[in-house]
Protein backbone atom coordinates (compact mmCIF):
# COMPACT_ATOMS: atom_id res chain seq x y z
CA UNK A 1 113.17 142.80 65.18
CA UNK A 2 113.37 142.19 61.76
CA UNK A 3 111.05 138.77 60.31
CA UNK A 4 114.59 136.86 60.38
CA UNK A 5 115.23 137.75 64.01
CA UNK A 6 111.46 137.07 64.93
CA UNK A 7 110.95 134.54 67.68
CA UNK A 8 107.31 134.52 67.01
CA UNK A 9 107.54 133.70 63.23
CA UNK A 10 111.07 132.27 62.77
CA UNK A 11 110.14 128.74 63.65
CA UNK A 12 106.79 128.33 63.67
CA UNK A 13 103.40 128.96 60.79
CA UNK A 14 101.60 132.31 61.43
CA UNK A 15 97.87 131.01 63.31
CA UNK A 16 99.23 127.08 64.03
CA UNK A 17 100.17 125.68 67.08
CA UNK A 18 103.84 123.52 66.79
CA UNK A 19 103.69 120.52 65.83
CA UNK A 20 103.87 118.78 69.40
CA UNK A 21 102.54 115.58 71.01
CA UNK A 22 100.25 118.68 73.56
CA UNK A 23 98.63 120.08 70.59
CA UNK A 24 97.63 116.87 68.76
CA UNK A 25 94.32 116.33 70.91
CA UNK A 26 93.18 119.88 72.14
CA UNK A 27 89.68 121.13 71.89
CA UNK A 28 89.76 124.26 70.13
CA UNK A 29 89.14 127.33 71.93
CA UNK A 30 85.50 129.38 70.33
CA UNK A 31 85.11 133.71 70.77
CA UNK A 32 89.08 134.13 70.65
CA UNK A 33 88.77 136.47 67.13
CA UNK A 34 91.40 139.36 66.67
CA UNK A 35 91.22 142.53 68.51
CA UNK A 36 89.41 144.74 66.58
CA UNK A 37 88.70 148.55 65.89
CA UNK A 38 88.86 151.01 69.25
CA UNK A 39 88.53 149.29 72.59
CA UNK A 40 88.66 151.17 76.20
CA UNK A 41 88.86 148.64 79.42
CA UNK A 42 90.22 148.39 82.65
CA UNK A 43 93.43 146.44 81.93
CA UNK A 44 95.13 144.90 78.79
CA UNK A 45 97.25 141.78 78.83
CA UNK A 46 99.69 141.34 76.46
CA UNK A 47 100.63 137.46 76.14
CA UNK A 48 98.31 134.30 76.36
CA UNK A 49 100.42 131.99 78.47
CA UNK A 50 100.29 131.07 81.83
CA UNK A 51 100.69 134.14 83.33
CA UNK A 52 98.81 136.40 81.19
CA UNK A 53 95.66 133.62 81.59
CA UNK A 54 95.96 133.47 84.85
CA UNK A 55 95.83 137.21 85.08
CA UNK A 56 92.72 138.05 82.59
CA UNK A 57 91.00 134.89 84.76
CA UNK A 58 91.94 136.68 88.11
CA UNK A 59 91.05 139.68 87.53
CA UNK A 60 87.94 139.14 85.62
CA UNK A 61 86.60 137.07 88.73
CA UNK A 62 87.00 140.43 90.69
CA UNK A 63 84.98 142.38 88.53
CA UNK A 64 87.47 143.97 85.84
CA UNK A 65 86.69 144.47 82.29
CA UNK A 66 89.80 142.60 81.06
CA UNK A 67 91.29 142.38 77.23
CA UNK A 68 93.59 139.73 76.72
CA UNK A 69 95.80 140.19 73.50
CA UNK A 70 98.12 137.30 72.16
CA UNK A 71 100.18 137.18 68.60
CA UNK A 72 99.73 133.58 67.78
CA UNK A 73 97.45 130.63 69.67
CA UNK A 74 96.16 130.78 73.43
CA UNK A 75 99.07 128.94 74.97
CA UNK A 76 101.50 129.27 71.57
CA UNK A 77 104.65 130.18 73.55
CA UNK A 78 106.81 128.14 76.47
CA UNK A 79 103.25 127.49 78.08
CA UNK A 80 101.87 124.78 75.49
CA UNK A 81 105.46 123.41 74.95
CA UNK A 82 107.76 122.69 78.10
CA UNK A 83 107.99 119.40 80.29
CA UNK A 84 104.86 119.82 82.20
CA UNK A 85 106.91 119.78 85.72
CA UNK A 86 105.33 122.04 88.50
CA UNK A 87 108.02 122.16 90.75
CA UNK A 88 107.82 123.73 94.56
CA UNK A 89 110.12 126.93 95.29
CA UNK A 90 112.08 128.96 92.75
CA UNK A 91 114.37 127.74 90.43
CA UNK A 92 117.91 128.41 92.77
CA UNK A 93 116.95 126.48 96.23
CA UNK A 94 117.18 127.60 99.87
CA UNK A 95 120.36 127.40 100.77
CA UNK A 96 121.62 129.53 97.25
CA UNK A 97 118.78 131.57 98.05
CA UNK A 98 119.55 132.21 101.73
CA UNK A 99 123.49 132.88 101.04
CA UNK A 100 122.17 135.74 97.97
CA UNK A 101 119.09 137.05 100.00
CA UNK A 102 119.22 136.15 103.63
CA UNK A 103 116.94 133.54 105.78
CA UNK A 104 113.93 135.92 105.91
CA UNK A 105 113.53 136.87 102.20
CA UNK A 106 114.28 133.21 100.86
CA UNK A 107 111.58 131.78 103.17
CA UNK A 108 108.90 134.47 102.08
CA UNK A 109 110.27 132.74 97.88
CA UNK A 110 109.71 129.77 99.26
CA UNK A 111 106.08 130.53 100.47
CA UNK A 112 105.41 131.92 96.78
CA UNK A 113 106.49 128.99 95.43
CA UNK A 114 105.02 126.99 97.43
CA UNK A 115 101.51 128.97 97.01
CA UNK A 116 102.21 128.36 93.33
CA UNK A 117 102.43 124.65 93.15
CA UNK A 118 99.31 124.55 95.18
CA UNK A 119 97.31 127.30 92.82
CA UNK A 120 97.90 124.91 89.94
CA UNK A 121 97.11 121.42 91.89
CA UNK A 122 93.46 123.10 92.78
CA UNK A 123 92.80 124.63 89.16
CA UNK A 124 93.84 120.87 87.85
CA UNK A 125 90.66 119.67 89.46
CA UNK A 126 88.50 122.59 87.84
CA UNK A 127 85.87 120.84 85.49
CA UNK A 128 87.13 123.85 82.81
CA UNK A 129 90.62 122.55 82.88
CA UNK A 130 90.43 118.63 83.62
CA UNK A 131 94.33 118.00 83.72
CA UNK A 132 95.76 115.39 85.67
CA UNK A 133 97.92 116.42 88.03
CA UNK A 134 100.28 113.65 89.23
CA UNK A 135 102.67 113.72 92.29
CA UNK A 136 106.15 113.30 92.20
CA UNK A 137 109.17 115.04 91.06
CA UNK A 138 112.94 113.36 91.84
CA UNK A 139 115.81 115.51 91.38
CA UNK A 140 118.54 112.75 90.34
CA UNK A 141 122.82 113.99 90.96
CA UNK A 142 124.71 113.15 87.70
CA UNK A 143 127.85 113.09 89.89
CA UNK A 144 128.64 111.23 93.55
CA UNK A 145 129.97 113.59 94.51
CA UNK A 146 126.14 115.48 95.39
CA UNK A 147 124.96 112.89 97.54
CA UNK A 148 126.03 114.92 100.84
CA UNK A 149 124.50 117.93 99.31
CA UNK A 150 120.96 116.35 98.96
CA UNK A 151 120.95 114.35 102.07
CA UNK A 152 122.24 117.90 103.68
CA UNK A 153 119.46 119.78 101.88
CA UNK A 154 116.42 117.23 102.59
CA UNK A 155 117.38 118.09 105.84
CA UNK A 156 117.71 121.73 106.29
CA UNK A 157 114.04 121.66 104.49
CA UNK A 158 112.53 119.33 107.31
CA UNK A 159 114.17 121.59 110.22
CA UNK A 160 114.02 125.21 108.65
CA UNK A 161 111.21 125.06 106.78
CA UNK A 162 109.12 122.51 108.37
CA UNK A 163 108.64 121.23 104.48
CA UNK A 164 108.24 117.03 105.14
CA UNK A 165 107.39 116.12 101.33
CA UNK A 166 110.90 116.01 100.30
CA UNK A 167 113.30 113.28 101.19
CA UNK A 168 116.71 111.97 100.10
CA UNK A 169 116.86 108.83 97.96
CA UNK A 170 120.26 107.04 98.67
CA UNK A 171 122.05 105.25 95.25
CA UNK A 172 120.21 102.29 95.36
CA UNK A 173 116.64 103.20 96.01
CA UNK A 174 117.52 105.93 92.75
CA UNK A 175 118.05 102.79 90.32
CA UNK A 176 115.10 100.88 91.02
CA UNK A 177 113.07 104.55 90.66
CA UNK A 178 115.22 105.63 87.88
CA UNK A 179 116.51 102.76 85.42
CA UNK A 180 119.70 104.54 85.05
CA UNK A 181 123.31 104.18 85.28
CA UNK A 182 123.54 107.62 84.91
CA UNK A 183 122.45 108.62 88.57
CA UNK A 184 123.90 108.64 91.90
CA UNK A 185 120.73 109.16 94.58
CA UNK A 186 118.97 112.47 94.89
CA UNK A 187 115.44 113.49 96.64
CA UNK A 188 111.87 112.97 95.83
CA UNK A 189 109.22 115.60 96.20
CA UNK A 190 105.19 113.95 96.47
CA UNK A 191 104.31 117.84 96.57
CA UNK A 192 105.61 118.76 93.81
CA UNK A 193 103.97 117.05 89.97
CA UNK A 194 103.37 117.43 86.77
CA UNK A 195 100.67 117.72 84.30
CA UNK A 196 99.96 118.66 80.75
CA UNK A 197 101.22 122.02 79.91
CA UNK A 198 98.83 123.14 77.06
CA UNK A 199 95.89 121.50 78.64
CA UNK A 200 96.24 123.45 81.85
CA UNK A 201 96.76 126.89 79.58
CA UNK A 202 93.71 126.06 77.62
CA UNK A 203 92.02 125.42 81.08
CA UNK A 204 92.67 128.95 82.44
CA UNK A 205 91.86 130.32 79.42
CA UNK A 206 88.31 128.87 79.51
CA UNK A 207 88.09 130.21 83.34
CA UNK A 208 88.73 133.31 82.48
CA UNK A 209 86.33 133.83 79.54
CA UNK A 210 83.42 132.20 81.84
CA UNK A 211 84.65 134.99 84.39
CA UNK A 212 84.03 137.47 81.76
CA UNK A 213 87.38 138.10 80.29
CA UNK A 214 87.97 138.95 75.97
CA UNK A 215 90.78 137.01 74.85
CA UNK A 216 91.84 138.24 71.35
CA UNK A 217 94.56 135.77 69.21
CA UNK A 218 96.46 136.49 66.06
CA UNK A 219 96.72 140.02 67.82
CA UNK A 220 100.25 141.16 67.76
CA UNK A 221 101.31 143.89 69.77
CA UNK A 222 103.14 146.17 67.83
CA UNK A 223 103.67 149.60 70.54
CA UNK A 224 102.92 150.90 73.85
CA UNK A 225 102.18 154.20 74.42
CA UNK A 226 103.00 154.98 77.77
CA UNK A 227 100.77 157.91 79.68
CA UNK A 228 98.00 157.81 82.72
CA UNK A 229 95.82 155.44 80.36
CA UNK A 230 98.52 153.59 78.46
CA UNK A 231 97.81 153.04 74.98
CA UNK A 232 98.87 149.21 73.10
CA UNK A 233 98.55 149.13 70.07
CA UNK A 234 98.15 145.92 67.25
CA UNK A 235 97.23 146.25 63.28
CA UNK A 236 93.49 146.04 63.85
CA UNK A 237 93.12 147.77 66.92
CA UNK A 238 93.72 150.56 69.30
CA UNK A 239 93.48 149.27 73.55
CA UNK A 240 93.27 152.25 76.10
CA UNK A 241 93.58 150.59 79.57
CA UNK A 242 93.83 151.62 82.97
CA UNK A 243 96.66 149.21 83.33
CA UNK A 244 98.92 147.08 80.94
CA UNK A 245 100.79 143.70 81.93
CA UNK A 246 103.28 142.14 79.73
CA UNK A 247 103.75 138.37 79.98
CA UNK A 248 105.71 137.92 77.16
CA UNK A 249 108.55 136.05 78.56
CA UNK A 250 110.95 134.73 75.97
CA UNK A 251 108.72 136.12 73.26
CA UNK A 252 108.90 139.92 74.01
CA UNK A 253 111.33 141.07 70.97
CA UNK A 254 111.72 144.09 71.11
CA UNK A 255 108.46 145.59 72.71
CA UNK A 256 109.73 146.82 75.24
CA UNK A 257 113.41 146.75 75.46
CA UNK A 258 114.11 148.13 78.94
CA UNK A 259 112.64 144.37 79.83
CA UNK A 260 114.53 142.67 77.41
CA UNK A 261 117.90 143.77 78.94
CA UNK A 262 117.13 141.55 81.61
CA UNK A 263 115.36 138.53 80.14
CA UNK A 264 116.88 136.47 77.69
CA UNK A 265 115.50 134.13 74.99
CA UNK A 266 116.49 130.63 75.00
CA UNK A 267 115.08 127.31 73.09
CA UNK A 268 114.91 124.17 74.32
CA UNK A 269 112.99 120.97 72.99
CA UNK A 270 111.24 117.52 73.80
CA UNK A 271 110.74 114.78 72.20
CA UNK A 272 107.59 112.34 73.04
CA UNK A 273 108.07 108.72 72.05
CA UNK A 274 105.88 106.08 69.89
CA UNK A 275 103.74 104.67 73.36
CA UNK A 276 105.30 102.01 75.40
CA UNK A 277 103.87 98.59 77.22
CA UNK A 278 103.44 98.53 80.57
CA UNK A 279 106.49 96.51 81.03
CA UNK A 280 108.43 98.76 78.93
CA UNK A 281 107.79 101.88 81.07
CA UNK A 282 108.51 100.29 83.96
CA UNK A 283 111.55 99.41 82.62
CA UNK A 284 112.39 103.59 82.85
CA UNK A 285 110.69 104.54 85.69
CA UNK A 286 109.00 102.46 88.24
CA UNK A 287 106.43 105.13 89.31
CA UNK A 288 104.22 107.88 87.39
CA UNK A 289 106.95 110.49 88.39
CA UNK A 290 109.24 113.34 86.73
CA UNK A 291 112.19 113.62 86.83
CA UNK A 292 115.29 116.64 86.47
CA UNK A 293 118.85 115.96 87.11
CA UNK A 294 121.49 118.08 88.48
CA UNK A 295 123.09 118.80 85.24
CA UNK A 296 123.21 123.20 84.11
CA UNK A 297 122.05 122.24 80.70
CA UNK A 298 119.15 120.14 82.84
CA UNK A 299 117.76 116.83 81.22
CA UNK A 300 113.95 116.46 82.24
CA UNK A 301 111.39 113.40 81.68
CA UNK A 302 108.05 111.94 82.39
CA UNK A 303 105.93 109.55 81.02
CA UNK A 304 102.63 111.23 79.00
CA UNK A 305 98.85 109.46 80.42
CA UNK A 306 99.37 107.23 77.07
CA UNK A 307 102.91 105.54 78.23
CA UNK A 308 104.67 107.89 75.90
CA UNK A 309 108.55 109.11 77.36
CA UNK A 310 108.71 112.85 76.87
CA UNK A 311 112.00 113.99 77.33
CA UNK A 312 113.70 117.40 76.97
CA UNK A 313 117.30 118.03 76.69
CA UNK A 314 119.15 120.26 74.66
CA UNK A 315 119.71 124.15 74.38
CA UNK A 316 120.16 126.36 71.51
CA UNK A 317 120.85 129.91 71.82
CA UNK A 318 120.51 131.48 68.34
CA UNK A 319 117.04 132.41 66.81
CA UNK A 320 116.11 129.09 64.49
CA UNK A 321 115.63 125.19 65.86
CA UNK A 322 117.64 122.86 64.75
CA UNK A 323 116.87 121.19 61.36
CA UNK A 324 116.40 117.49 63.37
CA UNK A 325 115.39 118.07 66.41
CA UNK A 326 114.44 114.25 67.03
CA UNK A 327 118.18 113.41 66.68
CA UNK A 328 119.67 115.97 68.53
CA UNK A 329 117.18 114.95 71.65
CA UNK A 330 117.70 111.42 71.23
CA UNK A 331 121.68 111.39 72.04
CA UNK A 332 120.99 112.80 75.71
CA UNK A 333 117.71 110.44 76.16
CA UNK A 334 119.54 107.43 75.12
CA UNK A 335 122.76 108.23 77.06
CA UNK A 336 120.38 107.88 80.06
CA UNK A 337 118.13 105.50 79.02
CA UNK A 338 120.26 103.11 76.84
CA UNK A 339 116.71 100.56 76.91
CA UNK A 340 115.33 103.35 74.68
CA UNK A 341 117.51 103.67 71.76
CA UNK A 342 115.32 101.29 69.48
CA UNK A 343 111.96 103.32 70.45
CA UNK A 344 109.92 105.19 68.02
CA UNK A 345 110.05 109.38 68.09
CA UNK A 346 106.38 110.55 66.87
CA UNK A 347 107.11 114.27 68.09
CA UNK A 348 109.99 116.41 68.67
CA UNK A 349 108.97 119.77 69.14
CA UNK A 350 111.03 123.11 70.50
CA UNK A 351 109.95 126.17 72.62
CA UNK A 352 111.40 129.51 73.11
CA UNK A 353 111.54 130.10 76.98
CA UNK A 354 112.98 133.53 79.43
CA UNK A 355 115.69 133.61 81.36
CA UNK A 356 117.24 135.65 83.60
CA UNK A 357 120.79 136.20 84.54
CA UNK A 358 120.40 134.86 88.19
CA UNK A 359 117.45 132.50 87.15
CA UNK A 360 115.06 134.32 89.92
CA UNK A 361 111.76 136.26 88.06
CA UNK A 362 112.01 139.76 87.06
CA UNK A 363 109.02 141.81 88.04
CA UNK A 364 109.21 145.46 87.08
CA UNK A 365 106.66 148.21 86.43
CA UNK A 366 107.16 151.97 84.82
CA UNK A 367 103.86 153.45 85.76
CA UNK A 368 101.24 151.83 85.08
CA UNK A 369 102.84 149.17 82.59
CA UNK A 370 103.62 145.89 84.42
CA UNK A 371 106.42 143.28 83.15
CA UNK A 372 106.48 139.85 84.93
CA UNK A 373 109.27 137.51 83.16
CA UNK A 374 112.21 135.13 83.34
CA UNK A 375 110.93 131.92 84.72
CA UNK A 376 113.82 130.20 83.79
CA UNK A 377 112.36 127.20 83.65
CA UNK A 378 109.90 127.31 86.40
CA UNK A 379 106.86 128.58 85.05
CA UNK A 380 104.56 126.16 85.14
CA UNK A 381 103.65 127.16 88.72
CA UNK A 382 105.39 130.61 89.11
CA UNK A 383 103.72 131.69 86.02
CA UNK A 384 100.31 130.40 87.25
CA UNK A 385 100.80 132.07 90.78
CA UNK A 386 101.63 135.52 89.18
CA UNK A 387 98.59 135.79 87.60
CA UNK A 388 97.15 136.10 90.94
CA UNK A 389 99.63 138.38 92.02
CA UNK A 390 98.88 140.81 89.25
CA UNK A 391 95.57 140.49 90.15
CA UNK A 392 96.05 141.52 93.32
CA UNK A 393 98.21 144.24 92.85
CA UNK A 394 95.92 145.78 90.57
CA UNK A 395 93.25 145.65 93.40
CA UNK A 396 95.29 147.52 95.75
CA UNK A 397 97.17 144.70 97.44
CA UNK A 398 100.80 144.76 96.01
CA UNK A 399 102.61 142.77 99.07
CA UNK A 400 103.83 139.49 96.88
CA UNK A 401 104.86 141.70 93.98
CA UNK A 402 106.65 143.97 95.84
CA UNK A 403 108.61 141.09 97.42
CA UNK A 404 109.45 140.03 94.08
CA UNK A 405 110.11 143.18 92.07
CA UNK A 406 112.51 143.69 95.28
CA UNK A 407 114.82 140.65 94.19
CA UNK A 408 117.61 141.87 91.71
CA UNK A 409 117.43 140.25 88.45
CA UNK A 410 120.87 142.00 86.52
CA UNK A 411 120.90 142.60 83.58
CA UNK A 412 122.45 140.77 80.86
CA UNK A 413 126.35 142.00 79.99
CA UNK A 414 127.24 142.97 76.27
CA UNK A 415 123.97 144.73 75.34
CA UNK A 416 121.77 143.47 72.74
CA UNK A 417 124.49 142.49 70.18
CA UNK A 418 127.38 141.01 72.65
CA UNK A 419 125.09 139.63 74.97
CA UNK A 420 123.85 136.50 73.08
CA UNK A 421 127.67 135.31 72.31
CA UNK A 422 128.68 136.21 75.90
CA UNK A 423 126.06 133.87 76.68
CA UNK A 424 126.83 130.94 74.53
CA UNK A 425 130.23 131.44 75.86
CA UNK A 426 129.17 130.64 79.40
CA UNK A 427 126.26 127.79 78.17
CA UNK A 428 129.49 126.14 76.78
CA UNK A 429 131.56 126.75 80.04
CA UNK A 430 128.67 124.82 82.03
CA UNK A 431 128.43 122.26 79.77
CA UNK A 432 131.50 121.75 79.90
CA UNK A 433 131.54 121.43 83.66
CA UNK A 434 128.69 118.93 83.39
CA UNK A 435 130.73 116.40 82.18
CA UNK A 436 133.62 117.00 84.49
């Protein structure tokens, strides 16, 4: 892609992490310098988010001389910028799954997601990483008319998958959780949580560098040679590795475009909110919970350890953010939350995230060059989990990844040029729908 066109420029300084309420009180990370000169090693990841952390940290625990390459920051990308909700499952639920897949291949998604939620609940806790993770997601119905489909689903989840942490939340219960008109009852997962994005990538990244893992940022990859010992290449260095993953997600460009048929580039953005009183956040949300409706073009929220509302709304489908993204996130926020339209915006940040065409992950390899993308939202604990899926598969035990790499993930219609209109298109068709 040309500068203009570059999702890893376009919007953001060269070497800086956005300007978001996450990034405001990291600790820097120390040994990170750029990839340098000619390096040999057992496997090369490309991509210092979730996934490609929780690879390098993975494998390096079983012994593998790991490189980790990244263009920008350690958790630049989706993974230092989305809602912080680590959500059980996939991102399509059991019944969609079981009418696309069948009963046996949805339940062994739902074990991986469940496996994922759980990975990132236990590396919370590491002294390394030393992010809260709280409890509670509610899925809230913007329309009546999903109250049967909730109660219906809470159910089939207690008898079918013998999954008791979910359970429906009739109209009036909602209100007092949710202080909004805008909802009509919904369920409430105490599994499921959420936690600081960029504090939990920073995390893994520390675990893997203890475990012996190089992580290399501001070290673009630029080709990839493909061959028995694949070759990636940046501007300061040449990487010959027994194995090469991409976890790029929305970030890939053009690197390797046989990927980027299937996994689309989106933005979204948040904005956090001067901090509120006490009273005032209980005024939004009686308990430390997040929250997602049922809308396409999904409104997400939770409050921040220092009573600040972060809320995302909002998708943009062409290459730049918006000029004010504070006002463009504030309409959906205070159509919700009218209590809120006075309030303060400190940040309002956006992130660049992958999506596929059925919103399920696309796993792929060509040889030995691995692609895992197209979270679609869900990568908070999908991305975590694949890490250890990589890792496994590079050891010899490829049973989760094959189960994934098994579930079609089409690929987008149009082609490079037709298929970013054909999408807006359809974005506009659902949100239209939203509001019917």
């Amino acid at each position: 892609m040309g500068r203009r066109m570059d999702l890893l420029s376009v919007n953001d300084r060269n070497g800086c992490y956005p300007q978001s309420f996450y990034a405001q009180n990291i600790t820097p990370l120390t040994n990170t310098d750029a990839a340098q000169g000619d390096i040999t090693c057992d496997v090369c990841v490309i991509g210092g988010g979730f996934t490609g952390l929780s690879t390098a940290w993975h494998l390096a625990q079983r012994g593998y001389n790991v490189r980790l390459i990244e263009a920008q920051r350690l958790g630049f990308g989706a993974s230092g910028r989305n809602g912080g909700q680590v959500g059980q499952g996939q991102r399509l639920d059991q019944i969609e799954l079981e009418q696309m897949f069948g009963p046996e291949t949805a339940k062994q998604l739902w074990t991986i997601g469940t496996q994922a939620v759980e990975l990132v609940r236990d590396i919370a806790g590491k002294p390394e990483v030393a992010a809260d993770f709280h409890p509670g997601i509610a899925h809230t119905n913007h329309r009546k008319r999903f109250l049967d489909h909730s109660r219906a689903y809470v159910e089939k989840m207690h008898r079918d998958y013998d999954y008791h942490d979910i359970r429906f939340v009739d109209p009036d219960e909602m209100a007092n959780l949710v202080k909004s008109p805008a909802y009509h009852g919904g369920t409430l997962d105490t599994r499921s949580g959420h936690i600081d994005p960029l504090q939990l990538a920073l995390g893994l990244a520390r675990l893997a560098q203890t475990a012996g893992a190089r992580l290399h940022e501001n070290s673009r990859a630029i080709d990839i040679i493909d061959g028995p010992k694949p070759v990636v290449k940046t501007k300061q260095a040449t990487i010959r590795a027994d194995h090469v993953i991409l976890a790029c997600n929305g970030y890939l460009g053009n690197l390797r475009p046989d990927v980027a048929r299937h996994v689309m580039p989106i933005n979204n953005y948040i904005v956090a909110t001067e901090p509120l009183s006490n009273s005032q956040r209980h005024a939004v949300l009686s308990q430390n919970i997040a929250v997602a409706d049922s809308k396409f073009v999904i409104n997400y929220f939770r409050f921040s350890d220092d009573n600040r509302m972060l809320f995302g709304g909002t998708e943009s489908y062409g290459y730049r953010f918006p000029r004010d993204i504070a006002a463009q996130v504030r309409k959906p926020m205070c159509e919700i939350f009218p209590q809120l339209s006075g309030t303060r915006i400190d940040y309002a940040w956006g992130g660049t995230l992958g999506i596929t065409m059925n919103r399920l992950p696309h796993f792929d390899r060509a040889g030995n060059v691995f692609s895992v993308s197209g979270f679609s939202g869900q990568g908070v604990a999908l991305g975590t989990l694949t890490g250890q899926i990589m890792a496994d598969t590079i050891a010899g035990h490829a049973e989760r990844f094959d189960i994934m790499s098994c579930i079609p993930t089409p690929r987008f219609p149009g082609g490079p040029r037709l298929r970013q209109p054909l999408l807006i298109l359809a974005m506009l068709w659902y949100a239209l729908r939203d509001k019917l």
